[in-house]
PDB file of N, CA and C in Angstrom:
ATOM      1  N   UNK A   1       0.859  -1.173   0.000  1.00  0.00           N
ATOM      2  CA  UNK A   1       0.000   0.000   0.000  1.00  0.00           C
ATOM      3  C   UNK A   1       0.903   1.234   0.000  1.00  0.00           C
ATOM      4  N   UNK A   2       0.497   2.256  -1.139  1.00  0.00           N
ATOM      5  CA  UNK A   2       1.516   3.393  -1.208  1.00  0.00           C
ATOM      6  C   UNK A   2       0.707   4.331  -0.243  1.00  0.00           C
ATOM      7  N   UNK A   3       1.458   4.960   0.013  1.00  0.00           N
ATOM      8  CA  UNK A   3       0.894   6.510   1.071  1.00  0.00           C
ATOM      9  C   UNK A   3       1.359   7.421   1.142  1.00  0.00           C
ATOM     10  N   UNK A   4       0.733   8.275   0.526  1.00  0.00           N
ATOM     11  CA  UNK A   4       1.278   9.608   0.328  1.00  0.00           C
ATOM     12  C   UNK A   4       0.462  10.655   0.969  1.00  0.00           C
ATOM     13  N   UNK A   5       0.748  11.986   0.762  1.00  0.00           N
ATOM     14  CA  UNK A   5       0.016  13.188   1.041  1.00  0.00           C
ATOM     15  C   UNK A   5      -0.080  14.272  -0.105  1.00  0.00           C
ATOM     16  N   UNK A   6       0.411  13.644  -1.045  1.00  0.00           N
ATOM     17  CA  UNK A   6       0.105  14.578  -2.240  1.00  0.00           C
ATOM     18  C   UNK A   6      -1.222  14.117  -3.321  1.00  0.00           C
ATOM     19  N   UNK A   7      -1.857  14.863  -4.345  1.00  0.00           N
ATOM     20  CA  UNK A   7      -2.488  14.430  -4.931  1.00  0.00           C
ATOM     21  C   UNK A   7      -2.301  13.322  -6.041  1.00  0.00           C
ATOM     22  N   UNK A   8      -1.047  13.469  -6.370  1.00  0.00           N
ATOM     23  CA  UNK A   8      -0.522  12.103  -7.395  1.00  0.00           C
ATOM     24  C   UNK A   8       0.607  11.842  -6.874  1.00  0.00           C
ATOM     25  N   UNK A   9       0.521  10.470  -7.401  1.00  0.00           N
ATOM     26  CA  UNK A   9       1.874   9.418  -7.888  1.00  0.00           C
ATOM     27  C   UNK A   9       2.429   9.636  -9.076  1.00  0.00           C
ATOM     28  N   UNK A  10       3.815   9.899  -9.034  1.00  0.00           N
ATOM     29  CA  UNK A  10       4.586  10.288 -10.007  1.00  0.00           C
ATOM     30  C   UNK A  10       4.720   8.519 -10.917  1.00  0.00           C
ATOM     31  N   UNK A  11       4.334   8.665 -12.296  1.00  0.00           N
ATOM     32  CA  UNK A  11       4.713   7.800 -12.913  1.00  0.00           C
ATOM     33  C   UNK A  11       3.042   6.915 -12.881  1.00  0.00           C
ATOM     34  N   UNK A  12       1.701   7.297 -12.393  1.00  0.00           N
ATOM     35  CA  UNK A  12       1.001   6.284 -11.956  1.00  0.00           C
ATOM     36  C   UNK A  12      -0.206   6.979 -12.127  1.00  0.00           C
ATOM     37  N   UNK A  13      -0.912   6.497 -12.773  1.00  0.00           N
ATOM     38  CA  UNK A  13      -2.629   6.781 -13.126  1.00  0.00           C
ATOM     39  C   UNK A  13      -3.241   5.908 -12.043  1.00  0.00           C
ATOM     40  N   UNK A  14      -4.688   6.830 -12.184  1.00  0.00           N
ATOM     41  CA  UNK A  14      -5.367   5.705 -11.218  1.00  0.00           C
ATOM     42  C   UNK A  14      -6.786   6.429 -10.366  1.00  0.00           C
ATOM     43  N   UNK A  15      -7.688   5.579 -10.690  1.00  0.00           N
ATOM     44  CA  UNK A  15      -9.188   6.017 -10.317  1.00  0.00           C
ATOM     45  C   UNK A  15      -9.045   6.125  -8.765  1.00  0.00           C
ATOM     46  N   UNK A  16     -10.131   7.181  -8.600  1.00  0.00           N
ATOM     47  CA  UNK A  16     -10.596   6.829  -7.063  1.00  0.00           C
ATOM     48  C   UNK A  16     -11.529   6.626  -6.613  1.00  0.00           C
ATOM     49  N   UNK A  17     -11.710   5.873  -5.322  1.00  0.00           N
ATOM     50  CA  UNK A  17     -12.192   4.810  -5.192  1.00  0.00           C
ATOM     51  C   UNK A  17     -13.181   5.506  -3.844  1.00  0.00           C
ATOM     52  N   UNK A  18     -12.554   6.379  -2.975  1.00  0.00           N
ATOM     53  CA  UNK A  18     -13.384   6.948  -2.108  1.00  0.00           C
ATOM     54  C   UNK A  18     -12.615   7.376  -1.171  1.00  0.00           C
ATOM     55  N   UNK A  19     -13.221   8.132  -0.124  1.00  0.00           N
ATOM     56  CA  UNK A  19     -12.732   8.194   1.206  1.00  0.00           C
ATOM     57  C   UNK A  19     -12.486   7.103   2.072  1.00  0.00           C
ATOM     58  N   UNK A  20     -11.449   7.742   3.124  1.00  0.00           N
ATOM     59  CA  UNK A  20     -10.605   6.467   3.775  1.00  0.00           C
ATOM     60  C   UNK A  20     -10.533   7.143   5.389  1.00  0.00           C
ATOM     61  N   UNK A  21     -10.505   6.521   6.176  1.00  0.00           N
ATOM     62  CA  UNK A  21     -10.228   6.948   7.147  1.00  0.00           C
ATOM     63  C   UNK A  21     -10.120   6.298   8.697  1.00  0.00           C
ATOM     64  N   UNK A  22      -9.183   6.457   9.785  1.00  0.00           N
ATOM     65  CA  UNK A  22      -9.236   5.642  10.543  1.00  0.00           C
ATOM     66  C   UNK A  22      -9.175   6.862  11.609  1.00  0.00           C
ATOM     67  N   UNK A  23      -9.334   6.252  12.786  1.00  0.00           N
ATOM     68  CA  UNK A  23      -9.421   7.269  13.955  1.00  0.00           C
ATOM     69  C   UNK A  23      -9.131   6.132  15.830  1.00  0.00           C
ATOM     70  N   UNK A  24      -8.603   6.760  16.785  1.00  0.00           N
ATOM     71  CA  UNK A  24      -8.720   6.776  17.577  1.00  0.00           C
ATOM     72  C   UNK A  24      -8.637   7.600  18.591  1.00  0.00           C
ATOM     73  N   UNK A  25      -8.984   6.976  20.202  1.00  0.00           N
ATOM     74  CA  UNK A  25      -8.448   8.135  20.928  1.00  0.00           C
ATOM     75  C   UNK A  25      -8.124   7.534  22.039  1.00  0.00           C
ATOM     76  N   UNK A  26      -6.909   8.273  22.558  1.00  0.00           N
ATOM     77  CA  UNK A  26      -5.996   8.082  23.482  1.00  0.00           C
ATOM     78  C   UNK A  26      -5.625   8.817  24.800  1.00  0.00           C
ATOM     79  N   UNK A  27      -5.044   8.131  25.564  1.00  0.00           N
ATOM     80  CA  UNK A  27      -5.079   8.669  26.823  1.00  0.00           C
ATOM     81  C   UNK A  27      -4.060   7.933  27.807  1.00  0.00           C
ATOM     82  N   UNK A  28      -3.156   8.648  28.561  1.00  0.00           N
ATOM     83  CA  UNK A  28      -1.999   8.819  29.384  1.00  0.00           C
ATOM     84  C   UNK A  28      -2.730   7.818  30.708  1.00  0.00           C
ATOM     85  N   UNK A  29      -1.888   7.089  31.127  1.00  0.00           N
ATOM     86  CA  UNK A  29      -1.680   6.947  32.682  1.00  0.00           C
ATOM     87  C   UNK A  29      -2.124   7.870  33.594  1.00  0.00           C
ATOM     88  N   UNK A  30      -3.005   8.117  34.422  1.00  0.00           N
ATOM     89  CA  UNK A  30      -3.130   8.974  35.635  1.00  0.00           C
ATOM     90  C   UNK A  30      -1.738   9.286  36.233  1.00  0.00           C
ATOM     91  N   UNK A  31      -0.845   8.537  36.242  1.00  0.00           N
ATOM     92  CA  UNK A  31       0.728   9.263  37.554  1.00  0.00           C
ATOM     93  C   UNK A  31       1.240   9.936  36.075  1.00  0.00           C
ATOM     94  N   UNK A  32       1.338   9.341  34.663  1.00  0.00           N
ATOM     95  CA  UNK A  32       1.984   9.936  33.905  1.00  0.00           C
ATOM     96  C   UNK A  32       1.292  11.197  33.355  1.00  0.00           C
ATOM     97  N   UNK A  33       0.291  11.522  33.950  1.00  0.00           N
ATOM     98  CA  UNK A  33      -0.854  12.902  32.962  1.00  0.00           C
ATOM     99  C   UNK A  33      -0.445  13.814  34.216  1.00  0.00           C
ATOM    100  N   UNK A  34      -0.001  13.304  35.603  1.00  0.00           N
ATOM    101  CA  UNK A  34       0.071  14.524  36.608  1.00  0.00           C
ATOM    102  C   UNK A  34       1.514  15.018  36.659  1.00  0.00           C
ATOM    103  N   UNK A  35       2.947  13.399  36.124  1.00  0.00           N
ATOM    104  CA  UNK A  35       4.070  13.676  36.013  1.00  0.00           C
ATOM    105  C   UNK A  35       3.918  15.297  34.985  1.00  0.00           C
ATOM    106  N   UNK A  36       3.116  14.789  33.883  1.00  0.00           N
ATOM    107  CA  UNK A  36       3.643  15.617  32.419  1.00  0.00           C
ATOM    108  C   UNK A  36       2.990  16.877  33.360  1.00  0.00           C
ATOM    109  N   UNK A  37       2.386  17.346  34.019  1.00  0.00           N
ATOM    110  CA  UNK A  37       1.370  18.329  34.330  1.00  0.00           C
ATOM    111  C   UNK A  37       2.641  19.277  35.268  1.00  0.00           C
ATOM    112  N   UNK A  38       3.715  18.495  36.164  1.00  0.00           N
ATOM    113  CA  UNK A  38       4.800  19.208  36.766  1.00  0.00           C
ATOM    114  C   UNK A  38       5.142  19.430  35.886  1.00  0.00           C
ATOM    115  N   UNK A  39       5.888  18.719  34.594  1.00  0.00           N
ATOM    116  CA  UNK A  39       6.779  19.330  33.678  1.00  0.00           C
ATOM    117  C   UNK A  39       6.734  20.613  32.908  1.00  0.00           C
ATOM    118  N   UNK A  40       5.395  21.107  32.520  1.00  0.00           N
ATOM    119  CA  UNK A  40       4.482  22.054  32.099  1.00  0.00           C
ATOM    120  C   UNK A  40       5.080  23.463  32.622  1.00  0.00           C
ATOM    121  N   UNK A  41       5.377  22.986  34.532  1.00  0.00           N
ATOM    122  CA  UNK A  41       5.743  23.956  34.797  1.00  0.00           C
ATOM    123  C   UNK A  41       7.435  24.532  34.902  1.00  0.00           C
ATOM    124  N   UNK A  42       8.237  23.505  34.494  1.00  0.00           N
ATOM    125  CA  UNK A  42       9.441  23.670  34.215  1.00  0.00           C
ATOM    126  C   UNK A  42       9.816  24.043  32.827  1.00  0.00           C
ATOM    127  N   UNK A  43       9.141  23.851  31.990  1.00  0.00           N
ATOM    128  CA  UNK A  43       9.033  23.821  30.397  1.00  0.00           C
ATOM    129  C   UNK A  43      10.261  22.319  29.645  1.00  0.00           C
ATOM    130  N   UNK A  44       9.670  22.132  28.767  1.00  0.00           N
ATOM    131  CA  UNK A  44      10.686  21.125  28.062  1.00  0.00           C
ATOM    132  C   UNK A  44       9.648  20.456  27.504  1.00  0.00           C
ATOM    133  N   UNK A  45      10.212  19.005  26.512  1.00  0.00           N
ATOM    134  CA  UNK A  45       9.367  18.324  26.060  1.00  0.00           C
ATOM    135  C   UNK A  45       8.756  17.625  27.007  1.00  0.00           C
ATOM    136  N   UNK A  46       7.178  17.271  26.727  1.00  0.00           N
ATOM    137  CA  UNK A  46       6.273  16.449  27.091  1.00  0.00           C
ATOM    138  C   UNK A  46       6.387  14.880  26.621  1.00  0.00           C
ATOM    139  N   UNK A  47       7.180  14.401  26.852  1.00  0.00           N
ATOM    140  CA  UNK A  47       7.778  13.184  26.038  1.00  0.00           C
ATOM    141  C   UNK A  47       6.774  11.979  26.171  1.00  0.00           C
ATOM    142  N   UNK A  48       5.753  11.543  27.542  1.00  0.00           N
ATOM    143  CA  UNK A  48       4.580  11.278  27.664  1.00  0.00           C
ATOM    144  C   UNK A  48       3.502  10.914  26.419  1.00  0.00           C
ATOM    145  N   UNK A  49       3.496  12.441  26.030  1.00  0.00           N
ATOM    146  CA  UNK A  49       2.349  12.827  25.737  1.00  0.00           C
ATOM    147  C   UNK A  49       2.619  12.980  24.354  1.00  0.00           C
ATOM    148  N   UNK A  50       4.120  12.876  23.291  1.00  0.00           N
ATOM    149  CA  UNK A  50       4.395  13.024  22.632  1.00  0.00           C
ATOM    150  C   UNK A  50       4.101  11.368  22.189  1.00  0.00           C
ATOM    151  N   UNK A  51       4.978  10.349  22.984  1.00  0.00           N
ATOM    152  CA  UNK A  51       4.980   9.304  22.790  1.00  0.00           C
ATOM    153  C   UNK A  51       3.260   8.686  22.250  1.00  0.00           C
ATOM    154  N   UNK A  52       2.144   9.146  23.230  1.00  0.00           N
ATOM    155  CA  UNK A  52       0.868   9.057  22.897  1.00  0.00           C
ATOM    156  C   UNK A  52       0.355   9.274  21.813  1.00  0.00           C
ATOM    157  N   UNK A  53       0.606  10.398  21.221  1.00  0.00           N
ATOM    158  CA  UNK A  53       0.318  11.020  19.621  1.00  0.00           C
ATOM    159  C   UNK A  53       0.841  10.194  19.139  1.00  0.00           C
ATOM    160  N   UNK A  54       2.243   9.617  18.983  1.00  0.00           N
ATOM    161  CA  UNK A  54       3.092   8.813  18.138  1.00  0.00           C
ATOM    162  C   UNK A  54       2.031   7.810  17.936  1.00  0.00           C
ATOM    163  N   UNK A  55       1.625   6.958  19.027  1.00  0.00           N
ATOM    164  CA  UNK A  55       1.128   6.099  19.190  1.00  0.00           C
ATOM    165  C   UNK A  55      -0.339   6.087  18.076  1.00  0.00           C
ATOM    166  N   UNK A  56      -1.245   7.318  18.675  1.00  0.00           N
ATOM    167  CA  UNK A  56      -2.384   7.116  17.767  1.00  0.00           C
ATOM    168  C   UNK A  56      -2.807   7.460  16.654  1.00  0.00           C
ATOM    169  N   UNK A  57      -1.657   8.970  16.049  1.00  0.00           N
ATOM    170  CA  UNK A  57      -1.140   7.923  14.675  1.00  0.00           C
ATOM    171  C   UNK A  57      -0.773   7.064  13.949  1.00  0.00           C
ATOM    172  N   UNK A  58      -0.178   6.375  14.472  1.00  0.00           N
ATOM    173  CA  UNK A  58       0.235   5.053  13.990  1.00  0.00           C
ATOM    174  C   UNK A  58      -1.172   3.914  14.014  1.00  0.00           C
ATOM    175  N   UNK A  59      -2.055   4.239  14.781  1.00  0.00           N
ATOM    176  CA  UNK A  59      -3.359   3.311  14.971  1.00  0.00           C
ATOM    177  C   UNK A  59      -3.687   3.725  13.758  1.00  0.00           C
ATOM    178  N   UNK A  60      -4.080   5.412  13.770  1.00  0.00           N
ATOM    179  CA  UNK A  60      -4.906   6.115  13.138  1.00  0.00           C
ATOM    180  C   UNK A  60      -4.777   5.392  11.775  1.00  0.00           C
ATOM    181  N   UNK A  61      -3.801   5.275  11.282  1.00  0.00           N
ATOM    182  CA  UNK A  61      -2.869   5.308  10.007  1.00  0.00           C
ATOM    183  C   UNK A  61      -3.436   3.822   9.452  1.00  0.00           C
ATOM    184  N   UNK A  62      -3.222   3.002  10.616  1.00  0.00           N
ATOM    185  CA  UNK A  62      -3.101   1.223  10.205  1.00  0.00           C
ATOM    186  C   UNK A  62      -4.842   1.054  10.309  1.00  0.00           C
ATOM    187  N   UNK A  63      -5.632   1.830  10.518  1.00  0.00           N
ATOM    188  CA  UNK A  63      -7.619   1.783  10.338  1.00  0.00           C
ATOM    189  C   UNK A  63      -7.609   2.425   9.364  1.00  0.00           C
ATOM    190  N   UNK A  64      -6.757   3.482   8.684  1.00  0.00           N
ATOM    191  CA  UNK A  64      -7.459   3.940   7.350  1.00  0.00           C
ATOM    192  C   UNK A  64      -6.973   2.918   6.444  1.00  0.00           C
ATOM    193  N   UNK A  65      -5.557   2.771   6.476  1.00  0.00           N
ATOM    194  CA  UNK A  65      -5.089   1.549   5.806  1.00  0.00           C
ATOM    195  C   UNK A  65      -6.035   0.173   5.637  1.00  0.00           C
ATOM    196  N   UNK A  66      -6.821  -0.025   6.549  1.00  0.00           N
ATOM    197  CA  UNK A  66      -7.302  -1.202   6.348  1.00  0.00           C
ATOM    198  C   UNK A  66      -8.875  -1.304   6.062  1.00  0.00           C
ATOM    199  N   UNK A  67      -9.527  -0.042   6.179  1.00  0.00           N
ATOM    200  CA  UNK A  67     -10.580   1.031   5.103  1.00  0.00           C
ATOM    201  C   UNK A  67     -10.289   0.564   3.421  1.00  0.00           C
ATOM    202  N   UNK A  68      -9.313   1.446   3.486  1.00  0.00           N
ATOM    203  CA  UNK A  68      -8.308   1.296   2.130  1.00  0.00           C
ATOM    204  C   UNK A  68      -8.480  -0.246   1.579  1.00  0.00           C
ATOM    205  N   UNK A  69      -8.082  -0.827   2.288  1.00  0.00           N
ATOM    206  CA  UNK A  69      -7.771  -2.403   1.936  1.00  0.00           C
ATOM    207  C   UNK A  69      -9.238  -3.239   1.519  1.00  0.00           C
ATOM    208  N   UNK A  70     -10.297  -2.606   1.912  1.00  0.00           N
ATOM    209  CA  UNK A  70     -11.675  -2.936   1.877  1.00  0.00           C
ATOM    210  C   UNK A  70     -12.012  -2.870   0.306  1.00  0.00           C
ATOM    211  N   UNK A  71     -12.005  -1.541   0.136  1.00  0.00           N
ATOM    212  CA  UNK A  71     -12.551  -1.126  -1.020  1.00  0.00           C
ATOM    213  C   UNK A  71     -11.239  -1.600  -2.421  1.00  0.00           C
ATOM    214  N   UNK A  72     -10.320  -2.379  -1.621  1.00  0.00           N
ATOM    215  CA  UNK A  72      -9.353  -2.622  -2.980  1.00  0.00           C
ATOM    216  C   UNK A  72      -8.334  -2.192  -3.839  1.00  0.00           C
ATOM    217  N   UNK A  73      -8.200  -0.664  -2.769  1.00  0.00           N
ATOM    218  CA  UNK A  73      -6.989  -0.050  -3.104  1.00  0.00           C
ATOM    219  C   UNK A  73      -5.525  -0.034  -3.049  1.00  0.00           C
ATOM    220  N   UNK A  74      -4.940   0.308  -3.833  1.00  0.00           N
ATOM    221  CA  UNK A  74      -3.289   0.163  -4.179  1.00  0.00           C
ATOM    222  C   UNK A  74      -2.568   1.080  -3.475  1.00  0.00           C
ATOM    223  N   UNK A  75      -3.339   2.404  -3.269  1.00  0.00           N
ATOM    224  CA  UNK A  75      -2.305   3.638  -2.412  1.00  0.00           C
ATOM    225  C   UNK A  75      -3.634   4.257  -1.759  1.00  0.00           C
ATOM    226  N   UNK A  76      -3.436   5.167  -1.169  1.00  0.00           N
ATOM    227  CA  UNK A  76      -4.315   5.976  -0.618  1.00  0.00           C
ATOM    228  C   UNK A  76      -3.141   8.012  -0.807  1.00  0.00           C
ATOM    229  N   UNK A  77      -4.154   8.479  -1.225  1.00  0.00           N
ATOM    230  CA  UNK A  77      -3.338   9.764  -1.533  1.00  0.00           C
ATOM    231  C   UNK A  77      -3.857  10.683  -0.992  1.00  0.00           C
ATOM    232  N   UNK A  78      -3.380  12.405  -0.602  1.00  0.00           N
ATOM    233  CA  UNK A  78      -3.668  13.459  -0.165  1.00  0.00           C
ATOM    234  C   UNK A  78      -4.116  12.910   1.726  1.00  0.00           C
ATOM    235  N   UNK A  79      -3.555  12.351   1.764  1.00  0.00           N
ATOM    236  CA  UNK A  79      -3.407  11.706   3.615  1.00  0.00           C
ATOM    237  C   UNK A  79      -3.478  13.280   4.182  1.00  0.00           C
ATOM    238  N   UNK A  80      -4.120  13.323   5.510  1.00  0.00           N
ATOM    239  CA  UNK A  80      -4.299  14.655   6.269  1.00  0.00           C
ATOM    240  C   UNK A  80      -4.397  13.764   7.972  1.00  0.00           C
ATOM    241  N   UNK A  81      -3.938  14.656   8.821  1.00  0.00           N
ATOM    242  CA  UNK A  81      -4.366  14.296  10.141  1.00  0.00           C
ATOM    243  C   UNK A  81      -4.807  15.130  10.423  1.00  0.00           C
ATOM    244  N   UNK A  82      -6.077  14.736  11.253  1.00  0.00           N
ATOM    245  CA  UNK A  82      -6.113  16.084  12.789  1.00  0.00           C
ATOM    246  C   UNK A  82      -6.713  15.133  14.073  1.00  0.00           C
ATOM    247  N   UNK A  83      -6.158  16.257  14.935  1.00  0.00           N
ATOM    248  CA  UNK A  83      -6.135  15.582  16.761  1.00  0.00           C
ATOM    249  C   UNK A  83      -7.153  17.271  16.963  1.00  0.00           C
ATOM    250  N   UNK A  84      -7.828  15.918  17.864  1.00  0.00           N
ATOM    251  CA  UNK A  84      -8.296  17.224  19.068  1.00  0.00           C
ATOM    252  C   UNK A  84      -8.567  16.689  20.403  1.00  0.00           C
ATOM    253  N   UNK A  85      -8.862  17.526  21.754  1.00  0.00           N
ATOM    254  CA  UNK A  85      -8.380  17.195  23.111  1.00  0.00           C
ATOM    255  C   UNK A  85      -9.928  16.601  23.205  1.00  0.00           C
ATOM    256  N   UNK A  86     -10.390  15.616  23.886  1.00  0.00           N
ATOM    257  CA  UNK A  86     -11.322  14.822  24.242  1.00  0.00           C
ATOM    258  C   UNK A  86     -11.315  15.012  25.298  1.00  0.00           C
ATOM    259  N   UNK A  87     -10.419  15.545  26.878  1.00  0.00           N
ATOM    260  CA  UNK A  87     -10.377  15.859  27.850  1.00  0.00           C
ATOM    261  C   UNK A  87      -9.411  15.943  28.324  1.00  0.00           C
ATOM    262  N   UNK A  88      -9.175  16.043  29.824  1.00  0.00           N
ATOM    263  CA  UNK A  88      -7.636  16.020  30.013  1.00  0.00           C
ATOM    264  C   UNK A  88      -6.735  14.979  29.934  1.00  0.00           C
ATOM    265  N   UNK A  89      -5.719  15.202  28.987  1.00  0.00           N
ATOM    266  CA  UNK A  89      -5.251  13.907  28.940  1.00  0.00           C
ATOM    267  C   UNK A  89      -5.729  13.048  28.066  1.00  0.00           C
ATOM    268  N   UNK A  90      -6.647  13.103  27.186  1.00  0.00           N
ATOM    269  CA  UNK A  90      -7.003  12.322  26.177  1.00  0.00           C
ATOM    270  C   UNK A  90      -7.250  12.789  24.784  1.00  0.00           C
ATOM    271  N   UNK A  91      -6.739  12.642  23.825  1.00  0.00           N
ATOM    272  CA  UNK A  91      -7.075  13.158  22.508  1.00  0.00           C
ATOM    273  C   UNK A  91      -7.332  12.092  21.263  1.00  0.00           C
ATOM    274  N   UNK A  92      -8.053  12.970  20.481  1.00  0.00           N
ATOM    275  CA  UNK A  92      -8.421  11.810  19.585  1.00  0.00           C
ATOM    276  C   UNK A  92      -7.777  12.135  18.150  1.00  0.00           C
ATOM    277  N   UNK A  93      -7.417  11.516  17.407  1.00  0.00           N
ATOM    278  CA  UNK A  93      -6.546  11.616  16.537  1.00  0.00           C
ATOM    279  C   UNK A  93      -7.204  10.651  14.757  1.00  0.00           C
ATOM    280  N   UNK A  94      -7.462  11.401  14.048  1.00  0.00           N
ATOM    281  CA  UNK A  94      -7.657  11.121  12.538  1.00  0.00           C
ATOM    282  C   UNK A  94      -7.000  11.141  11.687  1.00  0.00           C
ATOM    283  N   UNK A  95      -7.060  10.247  11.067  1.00  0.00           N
ATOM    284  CA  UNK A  95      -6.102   9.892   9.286  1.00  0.00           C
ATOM    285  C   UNK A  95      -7.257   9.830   8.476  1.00  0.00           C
ATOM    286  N   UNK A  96      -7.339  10.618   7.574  1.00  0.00           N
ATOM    287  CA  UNK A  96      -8.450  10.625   6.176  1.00  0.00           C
ATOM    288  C   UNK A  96      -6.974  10.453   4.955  1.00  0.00           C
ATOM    289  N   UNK A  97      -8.102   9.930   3.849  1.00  0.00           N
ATOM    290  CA  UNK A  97      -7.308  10.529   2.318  1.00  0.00           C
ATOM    291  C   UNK A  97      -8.042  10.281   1.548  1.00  0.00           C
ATOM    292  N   UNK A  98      -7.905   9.715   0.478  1.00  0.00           N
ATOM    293  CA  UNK A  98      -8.559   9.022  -1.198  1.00  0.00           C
ATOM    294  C   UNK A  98      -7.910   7.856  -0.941  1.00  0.00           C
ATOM    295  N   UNK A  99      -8.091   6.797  -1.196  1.00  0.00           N
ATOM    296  CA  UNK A  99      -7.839   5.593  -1.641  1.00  0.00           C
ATOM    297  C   UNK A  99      -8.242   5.770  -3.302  1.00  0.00           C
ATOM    298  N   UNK A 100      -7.520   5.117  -3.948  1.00  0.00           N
ATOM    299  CA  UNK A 100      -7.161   4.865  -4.984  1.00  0.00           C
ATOM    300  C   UNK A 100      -6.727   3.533  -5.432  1.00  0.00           C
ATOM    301  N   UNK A 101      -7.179   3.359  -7.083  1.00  0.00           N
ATOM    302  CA  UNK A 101      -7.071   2.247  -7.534  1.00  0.00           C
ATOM    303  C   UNK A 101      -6.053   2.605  -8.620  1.00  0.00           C
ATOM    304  N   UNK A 102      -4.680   1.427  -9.374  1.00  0.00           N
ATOM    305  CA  UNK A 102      -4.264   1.883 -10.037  1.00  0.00           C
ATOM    306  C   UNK A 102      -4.770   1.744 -11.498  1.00  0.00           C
ATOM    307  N   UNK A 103      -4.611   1.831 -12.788  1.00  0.00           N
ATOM    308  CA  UNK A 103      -5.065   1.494 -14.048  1.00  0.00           C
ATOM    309  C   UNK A 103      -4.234   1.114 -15.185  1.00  0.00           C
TER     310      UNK A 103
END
């Protein structure tokens, strides 16, 4: 499965097939949401909370992927994320694109 964020594949035609998209949402440890909450006040990375995002992109990514995989597609193109805060300490995180077929 190709994945990109642009509108084409260089070298590659190819219908599309539809929207794609996967989503979850995530959330810290209670000692690790109050650790990151001291750090806040020292400043530096949130490494916690960074690690978390890492994390539910990577979900995000492997549910649109497998969206994708439904409808029979070869790549999925113009990929976008967005996160937003679900509460403290928890955010939810989206992967959309096109899935695409090649020709």
């Amino acid at each position: 499965m190709i994945l990109v964020n642009t509108d084409y594949i260089t070298g590659k035609e190819f219908e599309m097939l539809g929207l794609v998209r996967g989503s979850t949402v995530q959330s810290k440890h209670l000692g690790n949401d109050i650790a990151q909450a001291f750090k806040t006040m020292v400043g530096g990375e949130l490494r916690a909370y960074n690690e978390m995002l890492n994390e539910a992109r990577a979900l995000a990514t492997k549910r649109m992927v497998e969206d994708a995989e439904k409808l029979g597609a070869d790549a999925v193109v113009n990929i976008r994320y967005a996160s937003s805060a679900i509460m403290q300490g928890a955010a939810e995180v989206i992967a959309y694109g096109t899935a695409v077929k090649f020709i």
